[in-house]
N, C-alpha and C. Protein backbone atom coordinates (compact mmCIF):
# COMPACT_ATOMS: atom_id res chain seq x y z
N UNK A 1 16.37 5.41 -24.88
CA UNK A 1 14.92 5.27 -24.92
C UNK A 1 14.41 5.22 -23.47
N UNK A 2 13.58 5.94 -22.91
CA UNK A 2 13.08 5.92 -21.98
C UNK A 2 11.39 5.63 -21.99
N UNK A 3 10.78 5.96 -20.86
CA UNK A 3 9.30 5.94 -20.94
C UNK A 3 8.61 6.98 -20.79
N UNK A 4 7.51 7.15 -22.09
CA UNK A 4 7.09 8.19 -22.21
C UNK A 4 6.07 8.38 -20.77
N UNK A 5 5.24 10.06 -20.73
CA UNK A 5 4.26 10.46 -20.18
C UNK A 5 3.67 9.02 -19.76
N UNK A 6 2.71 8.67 -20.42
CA UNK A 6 1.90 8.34 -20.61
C UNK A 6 1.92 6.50 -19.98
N UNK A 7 3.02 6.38 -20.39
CA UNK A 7 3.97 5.19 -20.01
C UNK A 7 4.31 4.92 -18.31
N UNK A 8 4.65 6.40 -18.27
CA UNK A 8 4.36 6.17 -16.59
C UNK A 8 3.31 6.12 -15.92
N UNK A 9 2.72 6.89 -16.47
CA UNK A 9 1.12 6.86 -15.77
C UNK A 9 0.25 5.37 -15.73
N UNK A 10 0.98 4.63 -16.64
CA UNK A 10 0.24 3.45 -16.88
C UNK A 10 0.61 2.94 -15.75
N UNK A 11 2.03 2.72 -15.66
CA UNK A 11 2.72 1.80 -14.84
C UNK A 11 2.47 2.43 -12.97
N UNK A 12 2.53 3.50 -12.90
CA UNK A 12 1.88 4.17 -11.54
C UNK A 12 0.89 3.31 -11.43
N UNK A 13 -0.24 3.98 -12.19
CA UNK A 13 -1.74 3.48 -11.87
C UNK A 13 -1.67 1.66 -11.64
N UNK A 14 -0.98 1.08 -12.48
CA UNK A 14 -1.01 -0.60 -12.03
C UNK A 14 -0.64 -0.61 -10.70
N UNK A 15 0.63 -0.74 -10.54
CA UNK A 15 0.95 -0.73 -9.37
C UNK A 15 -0.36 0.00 -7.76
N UNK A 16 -0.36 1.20 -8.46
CA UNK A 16 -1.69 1.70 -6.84
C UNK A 16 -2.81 0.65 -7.31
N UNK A 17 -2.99 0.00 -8.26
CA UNK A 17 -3.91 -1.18 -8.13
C UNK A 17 -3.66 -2.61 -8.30
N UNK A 18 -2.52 -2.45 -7.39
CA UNK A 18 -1.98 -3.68 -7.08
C UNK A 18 -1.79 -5.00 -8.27
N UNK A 19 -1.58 -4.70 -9.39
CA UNK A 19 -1.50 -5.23 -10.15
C UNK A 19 -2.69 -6.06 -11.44
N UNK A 20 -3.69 -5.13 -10.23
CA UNK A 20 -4.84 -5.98 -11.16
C UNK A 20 -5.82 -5.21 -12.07
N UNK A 21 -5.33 -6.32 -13.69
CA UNK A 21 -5.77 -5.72 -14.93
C UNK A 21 -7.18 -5.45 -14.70
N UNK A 22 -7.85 -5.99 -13.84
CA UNK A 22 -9.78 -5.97 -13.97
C UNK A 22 -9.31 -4.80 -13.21
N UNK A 23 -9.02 -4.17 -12.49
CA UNK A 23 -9.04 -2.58 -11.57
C UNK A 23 -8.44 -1.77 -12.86
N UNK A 24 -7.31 -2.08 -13.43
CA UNK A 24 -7.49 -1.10 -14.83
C UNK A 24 -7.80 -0.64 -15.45
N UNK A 25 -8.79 -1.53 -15.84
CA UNK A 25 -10.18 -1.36 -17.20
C UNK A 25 -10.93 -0.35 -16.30
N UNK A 26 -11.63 -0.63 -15.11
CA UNK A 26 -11.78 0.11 -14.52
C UNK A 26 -11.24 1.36 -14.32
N UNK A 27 -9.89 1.41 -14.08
CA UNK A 27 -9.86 2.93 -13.95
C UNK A 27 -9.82 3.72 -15.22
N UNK A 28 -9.26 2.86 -16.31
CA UNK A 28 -9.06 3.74 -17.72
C UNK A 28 -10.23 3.65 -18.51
N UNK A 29 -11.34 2.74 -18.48
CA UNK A 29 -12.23 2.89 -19.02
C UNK A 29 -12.25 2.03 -19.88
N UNK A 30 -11.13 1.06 -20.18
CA UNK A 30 -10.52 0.64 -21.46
C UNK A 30 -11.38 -1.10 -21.11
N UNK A 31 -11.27 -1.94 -22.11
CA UNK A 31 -11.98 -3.20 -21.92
C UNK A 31 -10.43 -3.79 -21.46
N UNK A 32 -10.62 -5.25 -20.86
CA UNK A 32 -9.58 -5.58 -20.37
C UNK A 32 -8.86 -6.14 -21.04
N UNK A 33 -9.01 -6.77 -22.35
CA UNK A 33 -8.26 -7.01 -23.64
C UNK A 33 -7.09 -6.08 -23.93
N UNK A 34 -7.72 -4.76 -24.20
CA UNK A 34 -6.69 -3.60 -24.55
C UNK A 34 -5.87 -3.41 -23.38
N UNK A 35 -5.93 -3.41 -22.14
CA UNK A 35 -5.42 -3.60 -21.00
C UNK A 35 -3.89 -4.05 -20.99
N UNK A 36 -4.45 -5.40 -20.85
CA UNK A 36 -3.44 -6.50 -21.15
C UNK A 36 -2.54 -5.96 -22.28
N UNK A 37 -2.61 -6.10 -23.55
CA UNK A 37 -2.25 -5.37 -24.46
C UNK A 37 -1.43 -4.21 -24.50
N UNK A 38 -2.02 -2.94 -23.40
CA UNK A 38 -0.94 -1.98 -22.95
C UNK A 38 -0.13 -2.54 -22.12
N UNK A 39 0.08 -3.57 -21.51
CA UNK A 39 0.51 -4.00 -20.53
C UNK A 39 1.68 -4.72 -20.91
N UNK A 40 1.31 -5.45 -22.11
CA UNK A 40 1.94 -6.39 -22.77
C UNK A 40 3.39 -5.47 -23.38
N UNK A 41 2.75 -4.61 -24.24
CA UNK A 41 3.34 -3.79 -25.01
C UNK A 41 4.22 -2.69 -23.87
N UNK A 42 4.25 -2.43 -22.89
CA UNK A 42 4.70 -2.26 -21.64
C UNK A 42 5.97 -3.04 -21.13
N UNK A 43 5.88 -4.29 -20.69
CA UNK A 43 6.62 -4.93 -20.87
C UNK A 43 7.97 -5.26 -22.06
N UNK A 44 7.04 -5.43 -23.11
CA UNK A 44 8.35 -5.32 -24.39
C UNK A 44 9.18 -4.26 -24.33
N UNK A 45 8.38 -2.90 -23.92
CA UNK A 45 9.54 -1.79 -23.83
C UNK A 45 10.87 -1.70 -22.94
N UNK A 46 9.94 -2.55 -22.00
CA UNK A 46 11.21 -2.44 -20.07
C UNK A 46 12.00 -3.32 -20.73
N UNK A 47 11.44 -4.79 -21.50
CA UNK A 47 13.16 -5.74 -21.79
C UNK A 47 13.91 -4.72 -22.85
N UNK A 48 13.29 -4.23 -23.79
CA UNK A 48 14.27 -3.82 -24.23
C UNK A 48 15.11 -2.53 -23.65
N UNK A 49 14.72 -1.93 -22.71
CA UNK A 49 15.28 -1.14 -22.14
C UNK A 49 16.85 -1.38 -20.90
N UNK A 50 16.25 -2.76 -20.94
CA UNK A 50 17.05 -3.47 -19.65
C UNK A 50 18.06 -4.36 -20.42
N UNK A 51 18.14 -4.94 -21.63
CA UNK A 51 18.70 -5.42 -22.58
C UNK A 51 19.54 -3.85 -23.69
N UNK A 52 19.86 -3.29 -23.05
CA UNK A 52 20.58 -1.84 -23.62
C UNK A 52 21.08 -1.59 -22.30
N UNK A 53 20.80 -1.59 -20.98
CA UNK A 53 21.16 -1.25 -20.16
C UNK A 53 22.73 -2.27 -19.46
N UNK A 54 22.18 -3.21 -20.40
CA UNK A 54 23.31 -4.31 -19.97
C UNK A 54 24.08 -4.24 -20.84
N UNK A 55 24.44 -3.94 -22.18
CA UNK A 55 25.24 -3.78 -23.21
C UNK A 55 26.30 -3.33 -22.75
């Protein structure tokens, strides 16, 4: 399992905005609820990715 398109782009764009969800919403348009949320759901993917990687 890797990370999709879309998945990276998320994680790019955080990072060039230094981590901050209010510059997110901002750039995606998205309210900062859903944000978090991709973010969240983001996260769950990397442990489980990193929890397979250690197997």
């Amino acid at each position: 399992m890797n990370l999709n398109a879309e998945e990276q782009k998320f994680l790019i764009e955080f990072l060039m905005a230094s981590g901050s969800l209010k510059e997110m919403s901002k750039i995606l348009g998205f309210s900062y609820p859903k944000v978090r949320n991709m973010l969240d759901e983001l996260i769950q993917k990397v442990q489980k990715l990193k929890s397979v990687d250690h197997e």
